[in-house]
Protein backbone atom coordinates (compact mmCIF):
# COMPACT_ATOMS: atom_id res chain seq x y z
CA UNK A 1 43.12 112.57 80.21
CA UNK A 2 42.66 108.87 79.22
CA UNK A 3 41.38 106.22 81.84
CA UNK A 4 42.89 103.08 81.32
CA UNK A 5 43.42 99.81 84.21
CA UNK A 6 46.98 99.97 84.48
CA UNK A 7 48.71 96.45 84.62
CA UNK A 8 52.13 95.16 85.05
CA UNK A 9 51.74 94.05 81.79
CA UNK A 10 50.30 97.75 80.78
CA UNK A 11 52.55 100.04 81.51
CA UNK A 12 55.22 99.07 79.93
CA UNK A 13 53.48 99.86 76.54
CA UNK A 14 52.50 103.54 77.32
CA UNK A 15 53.79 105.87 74.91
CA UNK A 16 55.23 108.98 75.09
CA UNK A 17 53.38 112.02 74.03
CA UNK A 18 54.71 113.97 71.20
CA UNK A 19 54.49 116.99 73.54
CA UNK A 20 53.97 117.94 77.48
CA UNK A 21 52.62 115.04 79.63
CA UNK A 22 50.00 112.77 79.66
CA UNK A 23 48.39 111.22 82.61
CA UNK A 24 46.84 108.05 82.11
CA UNK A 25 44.33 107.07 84.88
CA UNK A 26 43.64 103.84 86.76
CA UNK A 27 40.22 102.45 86.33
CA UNK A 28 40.64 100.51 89.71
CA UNK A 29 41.51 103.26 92.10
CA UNK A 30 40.32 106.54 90.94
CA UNK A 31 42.35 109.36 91.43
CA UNK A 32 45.66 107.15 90.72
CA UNK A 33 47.51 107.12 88.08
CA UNK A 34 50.38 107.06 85.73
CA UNK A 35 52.23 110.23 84.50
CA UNK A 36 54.10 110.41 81.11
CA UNK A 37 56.17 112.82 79.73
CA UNK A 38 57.25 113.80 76.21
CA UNK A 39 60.71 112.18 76.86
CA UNK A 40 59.79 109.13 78.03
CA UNK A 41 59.83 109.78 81.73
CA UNK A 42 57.58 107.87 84.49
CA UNK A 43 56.53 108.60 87.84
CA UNK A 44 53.03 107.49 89.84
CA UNK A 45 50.33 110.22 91.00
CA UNK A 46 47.68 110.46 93.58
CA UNK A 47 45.15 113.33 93.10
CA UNK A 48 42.60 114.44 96.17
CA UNK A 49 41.01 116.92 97.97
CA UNK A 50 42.23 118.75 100.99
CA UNK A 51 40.34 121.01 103.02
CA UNK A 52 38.30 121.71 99.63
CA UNK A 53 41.57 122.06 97.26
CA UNK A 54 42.97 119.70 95.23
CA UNK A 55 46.24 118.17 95.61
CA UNK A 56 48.10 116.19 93.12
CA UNK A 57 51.19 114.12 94.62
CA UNK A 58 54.07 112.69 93.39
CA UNK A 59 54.18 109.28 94.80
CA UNK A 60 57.35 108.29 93.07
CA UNK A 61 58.95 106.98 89.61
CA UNK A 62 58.60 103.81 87.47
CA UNK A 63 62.74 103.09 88.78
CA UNK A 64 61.87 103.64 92.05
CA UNK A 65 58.64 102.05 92.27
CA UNK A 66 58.28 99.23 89.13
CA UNK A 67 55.49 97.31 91.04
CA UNK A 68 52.00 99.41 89.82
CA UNK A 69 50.55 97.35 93.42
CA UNK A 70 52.84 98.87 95.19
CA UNK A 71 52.04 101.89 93.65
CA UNK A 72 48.39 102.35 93.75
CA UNK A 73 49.09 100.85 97.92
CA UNK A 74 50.62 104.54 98.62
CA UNK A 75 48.34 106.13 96.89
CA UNK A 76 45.14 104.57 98.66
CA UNK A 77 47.61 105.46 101.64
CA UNK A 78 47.41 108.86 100.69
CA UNK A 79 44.22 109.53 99.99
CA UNK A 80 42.90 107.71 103.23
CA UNK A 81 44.85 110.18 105.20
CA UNK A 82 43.42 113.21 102.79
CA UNK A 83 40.19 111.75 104.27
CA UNK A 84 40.44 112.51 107.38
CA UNK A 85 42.38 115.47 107.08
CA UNK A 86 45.74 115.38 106.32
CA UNK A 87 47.76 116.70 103.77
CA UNK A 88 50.02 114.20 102.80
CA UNK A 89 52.35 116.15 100.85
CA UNK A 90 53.02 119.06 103.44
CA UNK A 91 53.60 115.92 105.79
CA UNK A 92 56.33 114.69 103.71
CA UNK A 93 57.63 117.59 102.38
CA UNK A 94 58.22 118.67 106.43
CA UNK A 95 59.44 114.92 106.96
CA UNK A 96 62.18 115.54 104.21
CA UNK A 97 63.34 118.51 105.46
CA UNK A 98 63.79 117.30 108.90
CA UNK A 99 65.60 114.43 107.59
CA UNK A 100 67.65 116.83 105.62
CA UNK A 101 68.30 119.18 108.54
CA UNK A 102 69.46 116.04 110.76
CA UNK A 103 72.45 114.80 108.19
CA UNK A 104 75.70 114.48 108.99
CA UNK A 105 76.98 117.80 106.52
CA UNK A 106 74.10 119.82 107.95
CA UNK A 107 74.74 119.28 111.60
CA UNK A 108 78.60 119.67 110.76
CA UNK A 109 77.93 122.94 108.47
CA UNK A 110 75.61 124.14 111.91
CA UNK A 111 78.37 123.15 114.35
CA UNK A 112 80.91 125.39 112.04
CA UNK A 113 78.37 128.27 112.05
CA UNK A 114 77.33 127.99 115.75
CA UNK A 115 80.36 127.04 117.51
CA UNK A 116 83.65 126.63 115.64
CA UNK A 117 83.39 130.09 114.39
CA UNK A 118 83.04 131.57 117.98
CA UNK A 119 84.99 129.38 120.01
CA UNK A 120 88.61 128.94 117.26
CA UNK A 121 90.24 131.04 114.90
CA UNK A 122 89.28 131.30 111.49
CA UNK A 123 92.44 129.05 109.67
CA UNK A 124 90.91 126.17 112.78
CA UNK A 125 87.73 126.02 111.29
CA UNK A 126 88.35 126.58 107.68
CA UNK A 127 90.51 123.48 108.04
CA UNK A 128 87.97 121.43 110.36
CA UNK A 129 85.14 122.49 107.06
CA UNK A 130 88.36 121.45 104.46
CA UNK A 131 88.97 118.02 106.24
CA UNK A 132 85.42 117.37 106.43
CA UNK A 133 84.93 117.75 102.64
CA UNK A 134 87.68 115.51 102.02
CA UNK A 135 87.59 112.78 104.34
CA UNK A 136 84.11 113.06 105.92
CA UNK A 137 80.85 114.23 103.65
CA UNK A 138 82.42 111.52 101.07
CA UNK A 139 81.00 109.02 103.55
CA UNK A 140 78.70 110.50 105.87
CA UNK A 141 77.33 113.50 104.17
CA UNK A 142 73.97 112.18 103.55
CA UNK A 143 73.74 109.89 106.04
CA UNK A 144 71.23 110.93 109.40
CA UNK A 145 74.04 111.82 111.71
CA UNK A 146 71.82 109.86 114.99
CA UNK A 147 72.67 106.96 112.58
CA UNK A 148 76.31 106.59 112.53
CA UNK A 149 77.70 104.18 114.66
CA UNK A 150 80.96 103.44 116.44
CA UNK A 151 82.04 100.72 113.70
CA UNK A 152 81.33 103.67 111.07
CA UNK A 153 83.97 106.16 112.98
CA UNK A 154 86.75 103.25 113.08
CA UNK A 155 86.23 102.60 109.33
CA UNK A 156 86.47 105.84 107.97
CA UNK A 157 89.39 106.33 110.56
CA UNK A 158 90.83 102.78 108.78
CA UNK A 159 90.74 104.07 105.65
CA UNK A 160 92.36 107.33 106.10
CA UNK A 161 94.83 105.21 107.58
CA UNK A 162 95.10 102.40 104.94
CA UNK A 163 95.87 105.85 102.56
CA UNK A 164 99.46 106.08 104.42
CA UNK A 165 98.20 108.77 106.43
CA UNK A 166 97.56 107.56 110.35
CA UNK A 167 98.49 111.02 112.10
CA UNK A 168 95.88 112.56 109.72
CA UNK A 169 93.63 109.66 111.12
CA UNK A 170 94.12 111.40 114.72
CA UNK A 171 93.59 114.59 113.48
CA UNK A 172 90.26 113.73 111.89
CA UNK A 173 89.04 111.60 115.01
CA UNK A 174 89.91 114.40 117.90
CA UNK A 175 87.89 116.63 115.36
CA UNK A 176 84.89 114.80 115.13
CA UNK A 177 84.72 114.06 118.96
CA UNK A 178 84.52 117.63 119.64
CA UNK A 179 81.69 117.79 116.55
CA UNK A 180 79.52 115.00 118.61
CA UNK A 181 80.26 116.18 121.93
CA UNK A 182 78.48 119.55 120.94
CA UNK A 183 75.67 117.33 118.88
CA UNK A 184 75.03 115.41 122.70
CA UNK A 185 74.96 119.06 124.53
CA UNK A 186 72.55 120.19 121.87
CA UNK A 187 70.45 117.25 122.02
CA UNK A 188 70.70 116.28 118.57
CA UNK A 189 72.09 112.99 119.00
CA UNK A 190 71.52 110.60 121.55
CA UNK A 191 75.16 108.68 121.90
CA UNK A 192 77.97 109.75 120.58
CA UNK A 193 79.71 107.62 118.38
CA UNK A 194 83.82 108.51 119.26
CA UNK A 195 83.37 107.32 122.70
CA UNK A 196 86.05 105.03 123.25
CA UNK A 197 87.69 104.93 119.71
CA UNK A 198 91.34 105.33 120.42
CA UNK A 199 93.87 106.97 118.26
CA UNK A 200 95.13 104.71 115.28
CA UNK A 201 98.38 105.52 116.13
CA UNK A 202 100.58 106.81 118.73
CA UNK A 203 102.40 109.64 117.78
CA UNK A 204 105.65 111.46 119.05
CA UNK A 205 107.19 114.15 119.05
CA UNK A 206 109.00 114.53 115.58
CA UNK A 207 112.30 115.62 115.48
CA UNK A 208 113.65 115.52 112.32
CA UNK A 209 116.30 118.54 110.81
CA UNK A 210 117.92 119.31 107.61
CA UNK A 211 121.64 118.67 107.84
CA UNK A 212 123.69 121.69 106.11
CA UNK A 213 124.40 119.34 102.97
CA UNK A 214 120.55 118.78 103.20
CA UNK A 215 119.65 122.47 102.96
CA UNK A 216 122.15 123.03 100.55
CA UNK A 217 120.34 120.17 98.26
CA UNK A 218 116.95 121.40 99.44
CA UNK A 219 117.39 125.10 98.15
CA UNK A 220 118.95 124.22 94.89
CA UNK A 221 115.95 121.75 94.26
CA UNK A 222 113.66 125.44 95.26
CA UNK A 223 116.08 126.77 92.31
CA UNK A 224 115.21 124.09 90.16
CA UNK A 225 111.25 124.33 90.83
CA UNK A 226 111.15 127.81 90.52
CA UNK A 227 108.07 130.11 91.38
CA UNK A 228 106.04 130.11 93.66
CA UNK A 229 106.50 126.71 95.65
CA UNK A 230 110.43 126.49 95.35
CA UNK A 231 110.20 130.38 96.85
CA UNK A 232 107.59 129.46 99.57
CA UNK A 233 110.15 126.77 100.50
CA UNK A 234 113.10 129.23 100.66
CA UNK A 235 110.68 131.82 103.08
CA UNK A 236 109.88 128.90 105.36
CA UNK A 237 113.26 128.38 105.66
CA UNK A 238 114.94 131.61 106.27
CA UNK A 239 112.13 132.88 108.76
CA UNK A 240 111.36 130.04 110.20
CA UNK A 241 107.14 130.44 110.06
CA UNK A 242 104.76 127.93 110.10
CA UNK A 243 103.64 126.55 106.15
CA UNK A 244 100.25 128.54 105.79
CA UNK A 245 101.15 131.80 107.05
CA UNK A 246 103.63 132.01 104.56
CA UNK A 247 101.90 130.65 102.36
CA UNK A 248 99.22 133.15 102.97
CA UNK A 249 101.74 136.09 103.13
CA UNK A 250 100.26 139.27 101.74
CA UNK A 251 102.21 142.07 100.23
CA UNK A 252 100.36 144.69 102.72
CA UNK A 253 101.46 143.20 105.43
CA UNK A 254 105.37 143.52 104.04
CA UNK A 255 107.87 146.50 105.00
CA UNK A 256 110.62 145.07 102.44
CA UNK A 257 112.48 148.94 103.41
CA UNK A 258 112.45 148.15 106.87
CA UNK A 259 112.67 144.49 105.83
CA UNK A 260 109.78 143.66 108.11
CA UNK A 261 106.52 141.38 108.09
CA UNK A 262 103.79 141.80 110.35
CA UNK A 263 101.72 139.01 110.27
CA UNK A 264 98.21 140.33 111.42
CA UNK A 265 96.10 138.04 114.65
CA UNK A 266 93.92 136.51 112.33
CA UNK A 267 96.27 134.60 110.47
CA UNK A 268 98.47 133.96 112.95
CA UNK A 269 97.98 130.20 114.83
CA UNK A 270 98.13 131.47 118.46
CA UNK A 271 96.10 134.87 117.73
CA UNK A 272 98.43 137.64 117.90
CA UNK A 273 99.96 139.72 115.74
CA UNK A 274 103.37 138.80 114.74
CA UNK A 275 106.12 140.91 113.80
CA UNK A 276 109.08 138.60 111.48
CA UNK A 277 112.48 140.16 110.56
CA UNK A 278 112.84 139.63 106.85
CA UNK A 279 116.88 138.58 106.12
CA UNK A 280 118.39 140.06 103.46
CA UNK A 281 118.39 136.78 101.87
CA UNK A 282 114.75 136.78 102.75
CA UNK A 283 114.35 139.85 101.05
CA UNK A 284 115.95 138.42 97.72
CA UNK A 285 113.80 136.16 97.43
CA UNK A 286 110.73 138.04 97.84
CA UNK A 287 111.64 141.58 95.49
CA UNK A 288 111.58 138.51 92.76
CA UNK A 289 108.58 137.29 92.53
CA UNK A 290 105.97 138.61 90.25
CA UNK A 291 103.03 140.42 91.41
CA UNK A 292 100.34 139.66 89.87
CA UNK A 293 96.26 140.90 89.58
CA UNK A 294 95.64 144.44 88.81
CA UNK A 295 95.84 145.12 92.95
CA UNK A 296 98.11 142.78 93.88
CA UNK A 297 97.48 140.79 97.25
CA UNK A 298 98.99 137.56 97.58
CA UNK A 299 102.93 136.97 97.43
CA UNK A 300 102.38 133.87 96.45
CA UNK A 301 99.90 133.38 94.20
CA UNK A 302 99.09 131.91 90.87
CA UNK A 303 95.58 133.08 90.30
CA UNK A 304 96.32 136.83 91.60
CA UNK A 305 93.01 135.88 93.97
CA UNK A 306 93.60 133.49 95.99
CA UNK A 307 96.82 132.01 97.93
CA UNK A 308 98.56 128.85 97.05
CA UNK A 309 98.10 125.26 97.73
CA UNK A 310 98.29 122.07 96.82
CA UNK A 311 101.51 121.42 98.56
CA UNK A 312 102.02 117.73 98.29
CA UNK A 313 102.53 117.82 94.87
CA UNK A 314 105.06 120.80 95.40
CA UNK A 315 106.82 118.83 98.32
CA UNK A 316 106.84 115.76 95.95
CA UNK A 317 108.99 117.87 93.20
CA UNK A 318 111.64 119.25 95.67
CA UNK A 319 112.01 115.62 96.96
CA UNK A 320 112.97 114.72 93.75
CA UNK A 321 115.43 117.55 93.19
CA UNK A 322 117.44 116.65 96.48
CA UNK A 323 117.66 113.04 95.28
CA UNK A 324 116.56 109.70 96.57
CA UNK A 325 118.95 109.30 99.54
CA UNK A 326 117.42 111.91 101.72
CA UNK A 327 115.54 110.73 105.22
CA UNK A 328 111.71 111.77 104.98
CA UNK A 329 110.70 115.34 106.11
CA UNK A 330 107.93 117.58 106.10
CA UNK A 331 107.70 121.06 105.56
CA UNK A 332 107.47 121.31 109.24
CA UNK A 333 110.77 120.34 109.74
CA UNK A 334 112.11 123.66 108.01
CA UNK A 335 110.84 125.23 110.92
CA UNK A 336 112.29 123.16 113.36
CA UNK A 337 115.58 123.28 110.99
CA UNK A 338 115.78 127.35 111.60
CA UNK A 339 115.36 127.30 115.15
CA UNK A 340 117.85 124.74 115.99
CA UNK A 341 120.46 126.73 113.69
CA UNK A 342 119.59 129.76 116.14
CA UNK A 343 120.35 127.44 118.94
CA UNK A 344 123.51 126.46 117.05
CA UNK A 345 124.33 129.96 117.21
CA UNK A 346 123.76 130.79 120.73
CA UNK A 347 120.85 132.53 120.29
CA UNK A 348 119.11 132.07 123.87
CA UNK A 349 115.75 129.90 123.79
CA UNK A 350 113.42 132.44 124.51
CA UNK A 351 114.42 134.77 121.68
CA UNK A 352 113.98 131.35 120.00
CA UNK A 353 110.24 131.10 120.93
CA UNK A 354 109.63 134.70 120.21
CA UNK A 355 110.82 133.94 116.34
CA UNK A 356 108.78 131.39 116.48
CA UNK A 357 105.48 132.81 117.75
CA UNK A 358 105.38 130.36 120.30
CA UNK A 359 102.62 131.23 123.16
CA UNK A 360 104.02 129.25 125.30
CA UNK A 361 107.87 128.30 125.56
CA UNK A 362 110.88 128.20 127.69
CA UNK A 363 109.37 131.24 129.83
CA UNK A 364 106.32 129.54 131.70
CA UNK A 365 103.83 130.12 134.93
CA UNK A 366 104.10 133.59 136.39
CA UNK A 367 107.04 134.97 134.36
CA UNK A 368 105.72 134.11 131.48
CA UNK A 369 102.50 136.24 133.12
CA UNK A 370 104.68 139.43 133.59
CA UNK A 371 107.13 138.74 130.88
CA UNK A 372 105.36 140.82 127.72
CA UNK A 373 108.91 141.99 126.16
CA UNK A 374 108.94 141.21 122.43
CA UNK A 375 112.73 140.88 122.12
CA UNK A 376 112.48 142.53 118.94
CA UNK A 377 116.00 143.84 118.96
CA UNK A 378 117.10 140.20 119.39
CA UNK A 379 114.46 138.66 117.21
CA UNK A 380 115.88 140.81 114.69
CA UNK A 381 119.54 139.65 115.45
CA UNK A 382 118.84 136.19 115.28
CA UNK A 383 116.94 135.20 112.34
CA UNK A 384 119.85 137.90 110.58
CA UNK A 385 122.11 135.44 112.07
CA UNK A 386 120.62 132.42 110.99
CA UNK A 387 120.18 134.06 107.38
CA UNK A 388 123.70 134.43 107.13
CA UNK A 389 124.65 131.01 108.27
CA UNK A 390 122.09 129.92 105.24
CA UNK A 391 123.24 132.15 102.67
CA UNK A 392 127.23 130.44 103.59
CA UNK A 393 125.84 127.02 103.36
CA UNK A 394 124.16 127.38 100.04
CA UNK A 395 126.66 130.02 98.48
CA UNK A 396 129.99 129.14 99.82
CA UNK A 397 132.40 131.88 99.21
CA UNK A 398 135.09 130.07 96.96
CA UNK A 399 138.73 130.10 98.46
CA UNK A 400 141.46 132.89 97.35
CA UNK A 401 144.03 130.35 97.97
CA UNK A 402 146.20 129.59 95.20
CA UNK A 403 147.31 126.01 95.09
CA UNK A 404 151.11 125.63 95.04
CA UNK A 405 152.23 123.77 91.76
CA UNK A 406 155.36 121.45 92.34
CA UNK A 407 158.67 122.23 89.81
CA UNK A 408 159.12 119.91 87.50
């Protein structure tokens, strides 16, 4: 290996080897020097002895590190603490990894593993891990979580918001202050950054419905989309179910004889199983969708593997098929659409809350205790009622009246 003094000047005009590396030595410090490889690369290395062995260390590149004083100062660094001892390489190689262990995404993927996946259902902490990919690691991911302050939490919270999406803002906040409060039990931060941050916005209860000439525009834009989003939006609809169940709907758990779908604890929000009378309308819609994979698992599907998603793009096309004069709504509001047609119909409120798979509802305190009846009789009856009042709004049975002509 050639021994050259490396200069400011100097190492600019090393060449590349045709082949492997070269390491070109410093006449000034021994065991410092510059490494080169055959495509031009860069970096500074000490070599010493520890403990009898020798150690060669990477003390960094020519980008990182341009100044060769600078250089050769961490490597006499390095090789005074291989004097006495120390191995300066394990040292940092432990530092990294404790710096690693203490980022924001590794404390977050540890607070998923450790307490989100005991303590909420699995669709809870899939979408705390989704949101956090999105919104979170973006900004924070690398980033020592004992580090981020309460000015970082209200701008990431600002620019969620400054996106047009301030409830989502909540959502992410309330999230992350249970994510530090369990960081300040386990002692990995100090202070916890949410403490007083306030909600960007104060939200209310929504209560937005589709009007019958809305649902009638609503499932002829599902028409005009087509499979499988414009059929997920007819299902939501006509059994009134919250967006990812259906979504997630699975062909095992359907009884299309019985015209029944059982939708098993683990998928369902409040973590029980859930039994959903499927309309004959319902039914329709289902029996004509494809099935696809070679065992077929997801009703609606694209891939055959995995369930749909992506629904903003989906809820984007069906706005356009109702038209530009209709009042914003969510998909949410299909849900709340179907149970106030049941209540149009005189169905009685806590059938209502049993379609719904509400845990708790108009039956509360000690009735609610004793009251386990499923009302599945009545269930039954009432989303067939609602079906009906659907199927009448968007396929109005034409009149048999013949129009009198006048005599000429």
């Amino acid at each position: 290996m050639p021994t050259i003094r490396l200069t400011q000047l100097g190492i600019d005009k090393i060449a590349a080897p045709v082949a492997g590396r070269t390491v070109y030595w410093d006449r000034h410090l021994p065991g410092f020097g510059m490494r080169v490889t055959a495509k031009g690369a860069k970096s500074w290395v000490a070599m010493y002895r520890v403990d009898g062995k020798t150690v060669m260390e990477t003390i960094g590149t020519l980008a990182r590190l341009p100044k060769v004083d600078d250089a050769r100062k961490l490597a006499r660094d390095s090789m005074a603490k291989a004097a006495t001892g120390e191995n300066p390489v394990a040292e940092r190689k432990s530092r990294e990894e404790q710096d690693a262990a203490s980022t924001f995404s590794a404390v977050a993927e540890r607070y998923v593993e450790r307490y989100a996946k005991k303590h909420t259902k699995p669709t809870t902490w899939k979408e705390l891990r989704r949101q956090h990919e999105v919104d979170v690691f973006p900004k924070w991911g690398d980033r020592r979580i004992a580090s981020i302050t309460r000015q970082d939490v209200s701008a990431l919270l600002d620019g969620i918001e400054a996106r047009g999406s301030p409830v989502q803002a909540n959502r992410t906040l309330a999230r992350l202050k249970t994510l530090f409060a369990w960081a300040l039990r386990e002692e990995i931060i100090e202070h916890d950054p949410t403490a007083r941050v306030d909600k960007v916005v104060k939200e209310r209860a929504r209560d937005r419905i589709l009007s019958d000439a809305e649902i009638k525009l609503f499932w002829f834009a599902c028409d005009a989309l087509g499979w499988p989003f414009g059929s997920m939006g007819k299902i939501l609809l006509l059994t009134a179910q919250r967006r990812d169940e259906v979504a997630g709907m699975q062909w095992a758990e359907l009884d299309l004889i019985n015209r029944v779908w059982t939708i098993p604890r683990e998928r369902a929000k409040n973590d029980r199983t859930h039994q959903v009378r499927l309309t004959d309308l319902a039914v329709e819609v289902i029996e004509g969708l494809p099935r696809l994979g070679t065992e077929p698992r997801y009703v609606l599907t694209t891939t055959g593997e995995t369930p749909i998603s992506g629904y903003s793009k989906a809820k984007a096309a069906i706005d356009r098929g109702m038209g530009g004069n209709v009042e914003p709504w969510v998909f949410h509001d299909l849900r709340r659409t179907a149970a106030t047609g049941m209540a149009r119909l005189n169905i009685a409120p806590h059938v209502v809350d049993r379609v719904l798979n509400h845990v708790s509802g108009t039956i509360r305190g000690v009735a609610a205790v004793y009251n386990r009846f499923e009302y599945l009789d009545e269930r039954k009856a009432a989303l067939d009622a609602w079906g009906r009042l659907v199927e009448s709004i968007v396929r109005p049975v034409p009149s048999n009246v013949v129009p009198l002509v006048a005599a000429s």
